[in-house]
PDB file of N, CA and C in Angstrom:
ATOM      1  N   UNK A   1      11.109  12.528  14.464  1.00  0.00           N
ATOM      2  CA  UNK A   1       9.968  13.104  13.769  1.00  0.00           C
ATOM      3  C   UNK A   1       9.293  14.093  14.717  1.00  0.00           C
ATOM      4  N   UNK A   2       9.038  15.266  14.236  1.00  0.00           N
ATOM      5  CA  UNK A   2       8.140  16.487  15.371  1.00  0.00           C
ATOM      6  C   UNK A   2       7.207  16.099  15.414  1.00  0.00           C
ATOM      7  N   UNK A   3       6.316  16.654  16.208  1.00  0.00           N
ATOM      8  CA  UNK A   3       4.825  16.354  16.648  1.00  0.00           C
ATOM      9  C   UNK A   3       4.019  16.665  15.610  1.00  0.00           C
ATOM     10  N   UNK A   4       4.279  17.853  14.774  1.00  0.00           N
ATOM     11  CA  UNK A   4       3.327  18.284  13.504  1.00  0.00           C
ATOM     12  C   UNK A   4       3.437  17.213  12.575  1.00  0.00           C
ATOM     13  N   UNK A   5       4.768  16.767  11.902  1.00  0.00           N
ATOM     14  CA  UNK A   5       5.117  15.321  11.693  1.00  0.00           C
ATOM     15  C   UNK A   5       4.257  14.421  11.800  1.00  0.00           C
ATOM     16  N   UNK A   6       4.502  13.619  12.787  1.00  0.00           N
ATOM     17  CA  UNK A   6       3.559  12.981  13.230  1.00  0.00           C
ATOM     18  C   UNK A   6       1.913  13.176  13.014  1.00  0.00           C
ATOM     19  N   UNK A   7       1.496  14.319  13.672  1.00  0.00           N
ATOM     20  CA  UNK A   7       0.151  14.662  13.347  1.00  0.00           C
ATOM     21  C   UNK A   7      -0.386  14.705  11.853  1.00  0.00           C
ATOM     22  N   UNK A   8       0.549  14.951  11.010  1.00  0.00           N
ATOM     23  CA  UNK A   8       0.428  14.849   9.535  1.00  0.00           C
ATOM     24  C   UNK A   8       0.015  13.714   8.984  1.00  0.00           C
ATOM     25  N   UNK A   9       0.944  12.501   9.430  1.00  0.00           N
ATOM     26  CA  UNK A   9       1.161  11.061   9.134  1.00  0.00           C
ATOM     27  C   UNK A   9      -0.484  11.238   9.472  1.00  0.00           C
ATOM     28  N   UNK A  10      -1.051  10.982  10.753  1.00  0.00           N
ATOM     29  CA  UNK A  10      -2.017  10.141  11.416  1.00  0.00           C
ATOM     30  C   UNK A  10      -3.025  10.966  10.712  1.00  0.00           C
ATOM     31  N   UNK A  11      -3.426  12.018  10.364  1.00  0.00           N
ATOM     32  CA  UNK A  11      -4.371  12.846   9.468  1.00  0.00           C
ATOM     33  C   UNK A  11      -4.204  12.257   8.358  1.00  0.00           C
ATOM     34  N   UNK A  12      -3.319  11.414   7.422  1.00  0.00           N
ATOM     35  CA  UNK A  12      -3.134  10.506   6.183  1.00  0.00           C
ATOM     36  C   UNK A  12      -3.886   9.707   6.360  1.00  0.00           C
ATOM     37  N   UNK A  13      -3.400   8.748   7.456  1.00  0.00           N
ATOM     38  CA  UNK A  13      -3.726   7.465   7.384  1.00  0.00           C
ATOM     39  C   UNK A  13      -4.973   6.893   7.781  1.00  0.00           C
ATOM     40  N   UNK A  14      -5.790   8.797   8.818  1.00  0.00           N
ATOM     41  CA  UNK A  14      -7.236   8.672   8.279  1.00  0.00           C
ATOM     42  C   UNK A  14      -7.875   9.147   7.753  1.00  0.00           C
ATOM     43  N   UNK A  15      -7.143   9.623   6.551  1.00  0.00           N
ATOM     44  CA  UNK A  15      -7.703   9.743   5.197  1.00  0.00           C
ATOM     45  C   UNK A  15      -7.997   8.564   4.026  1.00  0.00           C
ATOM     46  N   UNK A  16      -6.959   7.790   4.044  1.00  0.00           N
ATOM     47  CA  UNK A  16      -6.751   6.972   3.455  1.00  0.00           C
ATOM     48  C   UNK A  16      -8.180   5.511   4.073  1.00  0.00           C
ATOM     49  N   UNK A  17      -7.954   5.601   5.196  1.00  0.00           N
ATOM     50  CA  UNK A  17      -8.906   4.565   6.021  1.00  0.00           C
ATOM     51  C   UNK A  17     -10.579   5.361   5.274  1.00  0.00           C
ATOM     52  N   UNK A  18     -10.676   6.416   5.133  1.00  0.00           N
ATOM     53  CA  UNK A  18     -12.002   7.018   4.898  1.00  0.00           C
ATOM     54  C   UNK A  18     -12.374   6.994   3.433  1.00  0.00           C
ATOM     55  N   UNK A  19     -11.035   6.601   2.566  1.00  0.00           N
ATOM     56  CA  UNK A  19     -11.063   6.368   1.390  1.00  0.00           C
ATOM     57  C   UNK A  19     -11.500   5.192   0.836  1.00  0.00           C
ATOM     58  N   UNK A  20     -10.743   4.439   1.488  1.00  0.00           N
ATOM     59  CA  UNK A  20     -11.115   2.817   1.113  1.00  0.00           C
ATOM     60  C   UNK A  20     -11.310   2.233   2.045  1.00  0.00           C
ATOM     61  N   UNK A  21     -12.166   0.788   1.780  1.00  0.00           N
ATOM     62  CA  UNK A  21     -12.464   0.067   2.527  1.00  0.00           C
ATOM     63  C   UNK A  21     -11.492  -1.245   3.546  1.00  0.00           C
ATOM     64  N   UNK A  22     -12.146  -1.996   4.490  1.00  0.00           N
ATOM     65  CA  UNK A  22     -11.404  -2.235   5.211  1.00  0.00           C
ATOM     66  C   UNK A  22     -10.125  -3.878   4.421  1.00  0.00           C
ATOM     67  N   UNK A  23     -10.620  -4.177   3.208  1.00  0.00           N
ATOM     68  CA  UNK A  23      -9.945  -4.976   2.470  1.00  0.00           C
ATOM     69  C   UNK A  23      -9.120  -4.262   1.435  1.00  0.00           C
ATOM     70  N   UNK A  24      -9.262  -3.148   1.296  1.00  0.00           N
ATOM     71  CA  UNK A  24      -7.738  -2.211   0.724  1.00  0.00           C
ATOM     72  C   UNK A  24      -7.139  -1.597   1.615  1.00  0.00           C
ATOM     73  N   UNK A  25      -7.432  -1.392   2.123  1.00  0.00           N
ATOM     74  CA  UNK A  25      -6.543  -0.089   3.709  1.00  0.00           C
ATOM     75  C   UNK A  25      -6.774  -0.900   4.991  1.00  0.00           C
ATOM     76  N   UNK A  26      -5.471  -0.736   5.511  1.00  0.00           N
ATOM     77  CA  UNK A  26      -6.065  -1.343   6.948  1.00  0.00           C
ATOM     78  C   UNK A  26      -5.054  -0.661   7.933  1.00  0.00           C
ATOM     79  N   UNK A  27      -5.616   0.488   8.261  1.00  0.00           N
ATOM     80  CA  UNK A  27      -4.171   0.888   9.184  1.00  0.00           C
ATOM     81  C   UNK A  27      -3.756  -0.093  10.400  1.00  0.00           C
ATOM     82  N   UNK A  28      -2.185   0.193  10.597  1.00  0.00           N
ATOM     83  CA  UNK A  28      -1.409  -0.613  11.786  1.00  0.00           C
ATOM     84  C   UNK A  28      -1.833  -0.359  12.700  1.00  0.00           C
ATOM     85  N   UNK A  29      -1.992  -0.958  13.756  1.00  0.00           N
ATOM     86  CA  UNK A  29      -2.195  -0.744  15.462  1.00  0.00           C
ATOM     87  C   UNK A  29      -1.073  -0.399  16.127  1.00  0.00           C
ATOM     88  N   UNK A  30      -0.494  -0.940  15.841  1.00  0.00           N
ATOM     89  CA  UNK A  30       0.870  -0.881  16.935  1.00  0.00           C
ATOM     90  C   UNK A  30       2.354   0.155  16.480  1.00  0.00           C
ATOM     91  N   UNK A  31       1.926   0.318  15.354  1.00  0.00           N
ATOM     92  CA  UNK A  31       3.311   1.429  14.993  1.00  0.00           C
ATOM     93  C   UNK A  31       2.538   2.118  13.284  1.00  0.00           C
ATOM     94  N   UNK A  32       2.570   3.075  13.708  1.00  0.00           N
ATOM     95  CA  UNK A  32       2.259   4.489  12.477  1.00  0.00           C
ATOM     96  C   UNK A  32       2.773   3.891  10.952  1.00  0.00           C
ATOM     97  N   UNK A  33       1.620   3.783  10.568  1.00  0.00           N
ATOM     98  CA  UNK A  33       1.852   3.012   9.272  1.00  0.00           C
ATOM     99  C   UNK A  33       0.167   2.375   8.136  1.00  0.00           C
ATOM    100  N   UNK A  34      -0.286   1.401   7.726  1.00  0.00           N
ATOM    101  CA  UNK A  34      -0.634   1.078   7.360  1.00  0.00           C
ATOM    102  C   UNK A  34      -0.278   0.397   6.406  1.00  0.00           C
ATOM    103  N   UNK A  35      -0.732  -0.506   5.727  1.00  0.00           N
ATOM    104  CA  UNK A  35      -1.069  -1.950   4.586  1.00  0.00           C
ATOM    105  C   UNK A  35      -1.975  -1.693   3.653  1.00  0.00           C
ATOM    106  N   UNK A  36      -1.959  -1.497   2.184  1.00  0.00           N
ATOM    107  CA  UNK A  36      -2.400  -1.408   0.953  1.00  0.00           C
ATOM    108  C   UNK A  36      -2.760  -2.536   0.440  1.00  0.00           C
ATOM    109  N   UNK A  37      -3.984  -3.192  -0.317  1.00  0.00           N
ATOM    110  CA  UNK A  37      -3.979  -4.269  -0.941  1.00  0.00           C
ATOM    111  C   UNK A  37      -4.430  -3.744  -2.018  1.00  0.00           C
ATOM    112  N   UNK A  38      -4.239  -4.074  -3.498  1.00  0.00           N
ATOM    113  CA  UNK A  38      -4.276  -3.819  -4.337  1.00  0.00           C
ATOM    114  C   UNK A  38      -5.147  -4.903  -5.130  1.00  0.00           C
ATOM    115  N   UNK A  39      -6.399  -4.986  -5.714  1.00  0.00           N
ATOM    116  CA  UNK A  39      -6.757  -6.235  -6.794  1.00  0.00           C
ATOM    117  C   UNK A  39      -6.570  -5.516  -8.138  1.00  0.00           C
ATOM    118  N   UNK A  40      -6.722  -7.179  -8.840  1.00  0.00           N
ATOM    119  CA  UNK A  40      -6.416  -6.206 -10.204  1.00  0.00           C
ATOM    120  C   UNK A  40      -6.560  -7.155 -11.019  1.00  0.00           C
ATOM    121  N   UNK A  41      -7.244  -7.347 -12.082  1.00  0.00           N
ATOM    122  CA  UNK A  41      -7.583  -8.209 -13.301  1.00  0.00           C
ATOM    123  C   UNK A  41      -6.548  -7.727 -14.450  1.00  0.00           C
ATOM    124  N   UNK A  42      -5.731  -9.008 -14.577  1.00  0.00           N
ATOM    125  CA  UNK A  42      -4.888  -9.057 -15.018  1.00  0.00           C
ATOM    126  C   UNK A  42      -4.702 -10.300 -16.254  1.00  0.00           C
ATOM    127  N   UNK A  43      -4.346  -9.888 -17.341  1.00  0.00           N
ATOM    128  CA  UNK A  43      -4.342 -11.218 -18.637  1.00  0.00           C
ATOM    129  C   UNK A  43      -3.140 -12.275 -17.732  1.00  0.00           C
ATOM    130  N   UNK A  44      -3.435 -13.619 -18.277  1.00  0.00           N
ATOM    131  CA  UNK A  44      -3.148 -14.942 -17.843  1.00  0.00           C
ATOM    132  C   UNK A  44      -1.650 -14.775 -17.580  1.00  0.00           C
ATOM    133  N   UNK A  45      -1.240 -13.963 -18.853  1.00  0.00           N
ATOM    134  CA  UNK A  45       0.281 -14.442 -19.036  1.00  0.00           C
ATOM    135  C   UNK A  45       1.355 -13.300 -18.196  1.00  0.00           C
ATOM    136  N   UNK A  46       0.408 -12.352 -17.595  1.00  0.00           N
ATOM    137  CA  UNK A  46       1.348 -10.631 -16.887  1.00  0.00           C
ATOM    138  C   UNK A  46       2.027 -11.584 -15.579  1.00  0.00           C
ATOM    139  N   UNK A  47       2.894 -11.032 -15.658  1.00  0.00           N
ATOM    140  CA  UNK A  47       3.795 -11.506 -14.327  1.00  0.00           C
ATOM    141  C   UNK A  47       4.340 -10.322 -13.225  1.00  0.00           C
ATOM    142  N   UNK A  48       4.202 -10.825 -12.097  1.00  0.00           N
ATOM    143  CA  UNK A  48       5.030  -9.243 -11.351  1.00  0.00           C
ATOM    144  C   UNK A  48       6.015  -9.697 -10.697  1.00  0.00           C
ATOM    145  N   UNK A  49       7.519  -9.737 -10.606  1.00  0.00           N
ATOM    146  CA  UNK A  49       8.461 -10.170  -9.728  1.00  0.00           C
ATOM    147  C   UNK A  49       8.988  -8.823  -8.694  1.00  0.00           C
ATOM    148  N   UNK A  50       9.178  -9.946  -7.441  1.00  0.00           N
ATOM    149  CA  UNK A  50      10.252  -8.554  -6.910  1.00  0.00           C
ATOM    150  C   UNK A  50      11.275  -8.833  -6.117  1.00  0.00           C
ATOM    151  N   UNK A  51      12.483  -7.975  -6.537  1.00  0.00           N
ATOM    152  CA  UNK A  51      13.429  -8.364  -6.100  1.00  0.00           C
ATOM    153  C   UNK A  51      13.701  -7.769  -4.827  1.00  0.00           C
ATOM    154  N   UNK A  52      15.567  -8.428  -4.312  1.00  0.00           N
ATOM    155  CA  UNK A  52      15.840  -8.429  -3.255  1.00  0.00           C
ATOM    156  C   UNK A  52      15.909  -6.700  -2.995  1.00  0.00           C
ATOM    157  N   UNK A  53      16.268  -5.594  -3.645  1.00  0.00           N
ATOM    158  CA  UNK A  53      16.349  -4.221  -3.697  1.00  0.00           C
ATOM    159  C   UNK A  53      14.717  -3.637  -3.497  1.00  0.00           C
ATOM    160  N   UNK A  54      13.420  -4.427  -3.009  1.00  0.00           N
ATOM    161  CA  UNK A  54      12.320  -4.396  -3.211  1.00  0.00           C
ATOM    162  C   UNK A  54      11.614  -3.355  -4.283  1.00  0.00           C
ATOM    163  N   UNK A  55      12.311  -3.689  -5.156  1.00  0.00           N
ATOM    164  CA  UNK A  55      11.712  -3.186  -6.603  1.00  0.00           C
ATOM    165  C   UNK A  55      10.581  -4.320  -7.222  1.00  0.00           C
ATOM    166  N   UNK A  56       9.395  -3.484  -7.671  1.00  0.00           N
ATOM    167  CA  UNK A  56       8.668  -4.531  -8.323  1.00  0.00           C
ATOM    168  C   UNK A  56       8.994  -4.245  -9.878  1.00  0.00           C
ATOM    169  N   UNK A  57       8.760  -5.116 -10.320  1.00  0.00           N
ATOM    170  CA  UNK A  57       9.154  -5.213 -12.061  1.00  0.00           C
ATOM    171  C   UNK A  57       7.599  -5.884 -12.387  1.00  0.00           C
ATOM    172  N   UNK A  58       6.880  -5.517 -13.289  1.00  0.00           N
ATOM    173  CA  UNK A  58       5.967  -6.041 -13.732  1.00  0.00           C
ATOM    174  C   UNK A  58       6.444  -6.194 -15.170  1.00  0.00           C
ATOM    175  N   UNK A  59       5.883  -7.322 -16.004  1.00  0.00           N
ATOM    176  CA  UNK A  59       5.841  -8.231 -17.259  1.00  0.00           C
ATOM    177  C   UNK A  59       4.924  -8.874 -17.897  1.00  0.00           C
ATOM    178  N   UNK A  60       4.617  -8.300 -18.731  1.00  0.00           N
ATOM    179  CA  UNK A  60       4.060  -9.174 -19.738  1.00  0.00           C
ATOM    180  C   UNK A  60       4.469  -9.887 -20.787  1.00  0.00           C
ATOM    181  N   UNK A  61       4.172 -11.297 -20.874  1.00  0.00           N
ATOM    182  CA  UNK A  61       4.693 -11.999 -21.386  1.00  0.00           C
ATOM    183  C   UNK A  61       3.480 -12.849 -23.123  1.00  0.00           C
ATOM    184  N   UNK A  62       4.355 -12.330 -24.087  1.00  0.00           N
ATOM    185  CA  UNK A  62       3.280 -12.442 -24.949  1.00  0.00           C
ATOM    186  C   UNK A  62       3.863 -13.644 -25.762  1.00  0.00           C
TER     187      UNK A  62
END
């Protein structure tokens, strides 16, 4: 990855940190990256699986 590369990433990820708070965004310390948490009110019966290809499949089940 070039240095502009790089500099790109880390201009994201404090964007993203300036976006949301520290329980949705939490950038990595130790390697260029960050962690998303997502909430979400959801009816009783929605399901989300994910498989080994880390695809999520979401479902609702009526």
């Amino acid at each position: 990855m070039s240095s502009e590369d790089r500099e790109a990433q880390e201009n994201e990820l404090l964007v993203l940190e300036s976006i949301y708070n520290g329980d949705e965004f939490r950038k990595a310390e130790s390697v260029r990256g960050g962690e998303t948490r997502i909430y979400l009110d959801l009816p009783q019966n929605f399901k989300i699986f994910v498989s080994e290809q880390k695809k999520i499949i979401c479902k609702l089940s009526i």
